[in-house]
C-alpha atoms as a PDB file:
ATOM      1  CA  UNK A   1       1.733   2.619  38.708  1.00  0.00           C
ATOM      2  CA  UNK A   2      -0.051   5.677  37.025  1.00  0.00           C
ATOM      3  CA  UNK A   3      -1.334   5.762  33.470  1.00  0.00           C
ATOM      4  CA  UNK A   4       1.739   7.486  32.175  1.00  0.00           C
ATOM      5  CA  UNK A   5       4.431   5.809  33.855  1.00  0.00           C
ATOM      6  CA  UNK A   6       2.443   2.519  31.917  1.00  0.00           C
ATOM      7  CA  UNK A   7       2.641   4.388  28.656  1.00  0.00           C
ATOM      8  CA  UNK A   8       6.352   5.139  29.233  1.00  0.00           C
ATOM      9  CA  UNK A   9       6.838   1.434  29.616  1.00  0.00           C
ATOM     10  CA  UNK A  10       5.268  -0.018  26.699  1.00  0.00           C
ATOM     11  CA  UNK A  11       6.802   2.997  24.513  1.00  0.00           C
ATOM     12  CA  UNK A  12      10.270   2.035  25.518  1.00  0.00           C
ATOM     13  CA  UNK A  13       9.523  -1.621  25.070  1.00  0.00           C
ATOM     14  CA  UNK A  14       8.252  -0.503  21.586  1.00  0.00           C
ATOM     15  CA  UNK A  15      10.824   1.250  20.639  1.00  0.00           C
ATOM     16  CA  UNK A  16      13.866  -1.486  19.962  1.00  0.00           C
ATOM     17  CA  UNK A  17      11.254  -3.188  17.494  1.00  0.00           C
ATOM     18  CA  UNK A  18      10.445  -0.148  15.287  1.00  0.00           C
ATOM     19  CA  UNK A  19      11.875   0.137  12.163  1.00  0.00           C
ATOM     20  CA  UNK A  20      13.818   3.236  11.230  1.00  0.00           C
ATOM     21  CA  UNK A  21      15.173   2.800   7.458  1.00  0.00           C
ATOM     22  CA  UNK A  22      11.293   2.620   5.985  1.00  0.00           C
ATOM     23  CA  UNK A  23      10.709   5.430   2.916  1.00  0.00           C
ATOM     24  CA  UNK A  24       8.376   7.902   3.396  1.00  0.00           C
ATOM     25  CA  UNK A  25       5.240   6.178   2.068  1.00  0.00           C
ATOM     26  CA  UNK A  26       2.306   8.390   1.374  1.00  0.00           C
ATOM     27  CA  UNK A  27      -1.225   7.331   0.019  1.00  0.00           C
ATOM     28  CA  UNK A  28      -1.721   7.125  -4.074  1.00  0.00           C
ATOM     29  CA  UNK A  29       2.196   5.956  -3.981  1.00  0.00           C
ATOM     30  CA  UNK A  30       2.919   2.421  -6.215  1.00  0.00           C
ATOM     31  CA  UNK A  31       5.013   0.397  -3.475  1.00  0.00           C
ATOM     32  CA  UNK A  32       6.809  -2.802  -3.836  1.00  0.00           C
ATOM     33  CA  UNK A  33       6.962  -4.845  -0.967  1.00  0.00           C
ATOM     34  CA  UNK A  34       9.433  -7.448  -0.435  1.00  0.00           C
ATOM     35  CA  UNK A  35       7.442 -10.205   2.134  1.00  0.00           C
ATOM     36  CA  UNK A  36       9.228 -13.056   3.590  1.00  0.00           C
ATOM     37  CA  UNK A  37       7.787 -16.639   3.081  1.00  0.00           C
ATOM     38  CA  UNK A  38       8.895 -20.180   5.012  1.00  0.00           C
ATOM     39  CA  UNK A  39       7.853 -23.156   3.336  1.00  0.00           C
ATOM     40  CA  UNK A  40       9.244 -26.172   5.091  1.00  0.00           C
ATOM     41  CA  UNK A  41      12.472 -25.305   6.067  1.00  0.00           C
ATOM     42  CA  UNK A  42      13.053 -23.001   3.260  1.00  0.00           C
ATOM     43  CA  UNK A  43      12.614 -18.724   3.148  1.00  0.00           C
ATOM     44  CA  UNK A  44      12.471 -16.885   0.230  1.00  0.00           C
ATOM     45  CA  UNK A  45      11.158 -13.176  -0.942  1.00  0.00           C
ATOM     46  CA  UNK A  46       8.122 -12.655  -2.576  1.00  0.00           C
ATOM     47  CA  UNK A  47       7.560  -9.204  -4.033  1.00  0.00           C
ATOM     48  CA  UNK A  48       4.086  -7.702  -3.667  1.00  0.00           C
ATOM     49  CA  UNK A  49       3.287  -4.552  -5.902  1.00  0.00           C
ATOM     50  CA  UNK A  50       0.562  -2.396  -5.771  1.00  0.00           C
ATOM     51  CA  UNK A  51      -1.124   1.496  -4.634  1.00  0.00           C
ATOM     52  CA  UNK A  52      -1.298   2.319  -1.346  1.00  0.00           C
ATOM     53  CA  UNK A  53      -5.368   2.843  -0.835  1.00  0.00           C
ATOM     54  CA  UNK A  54      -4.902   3.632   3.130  1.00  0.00           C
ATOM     55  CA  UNK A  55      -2.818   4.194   6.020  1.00  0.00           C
ATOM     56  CA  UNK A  56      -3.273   3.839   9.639  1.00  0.00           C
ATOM     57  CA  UNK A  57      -0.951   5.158  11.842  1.00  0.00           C
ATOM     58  CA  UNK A  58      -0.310   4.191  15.723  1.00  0.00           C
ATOM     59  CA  UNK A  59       3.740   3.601  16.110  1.00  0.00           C
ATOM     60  CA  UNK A  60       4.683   0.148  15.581  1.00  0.00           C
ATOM     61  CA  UNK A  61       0.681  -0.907  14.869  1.00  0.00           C
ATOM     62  CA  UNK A  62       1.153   1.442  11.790  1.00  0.00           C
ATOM     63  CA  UNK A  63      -0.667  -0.461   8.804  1.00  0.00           C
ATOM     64  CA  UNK A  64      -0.821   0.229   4.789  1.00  0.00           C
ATOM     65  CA  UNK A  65      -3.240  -1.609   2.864  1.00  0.00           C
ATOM     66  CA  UNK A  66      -1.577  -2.386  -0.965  1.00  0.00           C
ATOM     67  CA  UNK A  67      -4.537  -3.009  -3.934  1.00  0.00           C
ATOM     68  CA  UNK A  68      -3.471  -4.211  -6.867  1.00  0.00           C
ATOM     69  CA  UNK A  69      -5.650  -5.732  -9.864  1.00  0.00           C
ATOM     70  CA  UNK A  70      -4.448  -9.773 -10.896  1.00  0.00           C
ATOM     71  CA  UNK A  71      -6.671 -10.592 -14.332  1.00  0.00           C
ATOM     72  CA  UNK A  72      -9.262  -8.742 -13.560  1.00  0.00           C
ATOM     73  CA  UNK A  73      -9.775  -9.169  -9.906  1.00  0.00           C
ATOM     74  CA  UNK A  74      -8.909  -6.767  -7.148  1.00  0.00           C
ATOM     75  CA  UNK A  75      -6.595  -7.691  -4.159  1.00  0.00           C
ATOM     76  CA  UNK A  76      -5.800  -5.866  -1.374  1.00  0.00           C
ATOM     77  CA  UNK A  77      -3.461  -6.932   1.680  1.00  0.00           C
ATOM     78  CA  UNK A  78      -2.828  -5.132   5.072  1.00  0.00           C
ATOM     79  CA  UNK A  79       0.811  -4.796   5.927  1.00  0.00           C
ATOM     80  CA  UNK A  80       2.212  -4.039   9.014  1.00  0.00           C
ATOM     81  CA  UNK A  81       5.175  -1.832   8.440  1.00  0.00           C
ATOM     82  CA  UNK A  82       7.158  -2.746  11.289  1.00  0.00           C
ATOM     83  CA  UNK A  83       6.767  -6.423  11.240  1.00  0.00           C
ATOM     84  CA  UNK A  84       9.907  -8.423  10.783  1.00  0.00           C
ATOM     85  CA  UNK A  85       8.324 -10.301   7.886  1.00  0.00           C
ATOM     86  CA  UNK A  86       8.699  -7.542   5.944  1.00  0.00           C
ATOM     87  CA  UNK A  87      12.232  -7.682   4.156  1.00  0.00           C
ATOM     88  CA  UNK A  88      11.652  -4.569   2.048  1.00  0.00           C
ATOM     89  CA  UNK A  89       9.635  -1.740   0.865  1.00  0.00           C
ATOM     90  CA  UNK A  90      10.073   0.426  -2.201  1.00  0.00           C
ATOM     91  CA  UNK A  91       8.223   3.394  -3.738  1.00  0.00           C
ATOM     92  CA  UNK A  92       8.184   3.078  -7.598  1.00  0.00           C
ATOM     93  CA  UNK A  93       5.881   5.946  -8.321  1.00  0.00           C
ATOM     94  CA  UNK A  94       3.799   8.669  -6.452  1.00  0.00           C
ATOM     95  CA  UNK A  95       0.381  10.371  -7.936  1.00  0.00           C
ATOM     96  CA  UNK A  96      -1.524  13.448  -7.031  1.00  0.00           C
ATOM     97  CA  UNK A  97      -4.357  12.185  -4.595  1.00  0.00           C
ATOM     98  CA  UNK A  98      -6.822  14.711  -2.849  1.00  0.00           C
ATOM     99  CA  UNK A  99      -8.363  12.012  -0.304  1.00  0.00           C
ATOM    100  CA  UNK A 100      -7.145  10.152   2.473  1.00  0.00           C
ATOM    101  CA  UNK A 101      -8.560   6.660   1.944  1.00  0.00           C
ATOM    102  CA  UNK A 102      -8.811   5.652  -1.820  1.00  0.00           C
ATOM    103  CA  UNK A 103     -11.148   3.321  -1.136  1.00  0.00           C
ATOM    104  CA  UNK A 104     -13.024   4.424  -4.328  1.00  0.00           C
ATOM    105  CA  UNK A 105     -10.396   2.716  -6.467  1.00  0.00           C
ATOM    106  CA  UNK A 106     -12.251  -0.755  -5.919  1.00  0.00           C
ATOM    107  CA  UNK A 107     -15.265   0.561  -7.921  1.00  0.00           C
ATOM    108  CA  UNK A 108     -12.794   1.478 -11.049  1.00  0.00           C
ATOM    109  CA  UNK A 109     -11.867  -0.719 -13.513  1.00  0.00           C
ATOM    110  CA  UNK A 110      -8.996  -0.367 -16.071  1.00  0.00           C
ATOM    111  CA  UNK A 111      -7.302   2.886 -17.458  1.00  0.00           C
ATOM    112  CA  UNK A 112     -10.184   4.853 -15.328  1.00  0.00           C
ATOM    113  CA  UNK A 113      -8.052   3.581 -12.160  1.00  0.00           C
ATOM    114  CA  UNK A 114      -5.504   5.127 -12.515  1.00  0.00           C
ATOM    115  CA  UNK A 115      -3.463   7.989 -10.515  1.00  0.00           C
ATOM    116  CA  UNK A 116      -1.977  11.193 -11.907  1.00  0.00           C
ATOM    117  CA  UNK A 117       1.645  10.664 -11.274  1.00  0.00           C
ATOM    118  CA  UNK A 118       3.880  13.384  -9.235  1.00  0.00           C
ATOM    119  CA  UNK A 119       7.541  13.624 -10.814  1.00  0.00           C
ATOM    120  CA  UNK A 120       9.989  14.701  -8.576  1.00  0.00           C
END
């Protein structure tokens, strides 16, 4: 088999797992992100909330990583967008952003963090 004809293949295999309800999520945006969670036996939603700092996008390996600030202290988390642990995503808010990667939101603390929002 050629290069292409492999390409073809793991496309269409792909394809039945993508996702195709998602918002358009763009990078500055506040998202809420429902994740699911199985303790024992037991599976419940927890909501994460945040901006999205980057984006990577290669089909169904298409990542966002969420920061959000918890007393003081920065967290980020990687999310794949098409993974079936993710029960939902939401965008409460977009802001004007100028780069790709806002990775210079982890040196910014407080009101200085923050985005210009975009009202539609």
């Amino acid at each position: 088999m050629s290069k292409l004809n492999i390409q073809q293949t793991i496309n269409n295999v792909e394809k039945g797992f993508l996702k195709e309800n998602l918002p358009v999520i763009k990078i500055g945006d506040n998202v809420k992100i429902g994740v699911k969670i199985i303790e024992g036996n037991k599976e419940r939603v927890q909501f994460y909330e945040g901006t999205v700092i980057a984006k990577k996008n290669s089909s169904i390996n298409t990542t966002i990583t969420v920061r959000k600030t918890l007393q003081g202290i920065g967290i980020e988390r990687i999310f794949l967008i098409h993974s079936p642990k993710l029960e939902s995503i939401t965008v409460l808010r977009s802001s004007k952003v100028r780069r790709s990667k806002l990775y210079y939101l982890r040196n910014l603390k407080g009101k200085a963090s923050r985005l210009k929002e975009i009202f539609k």
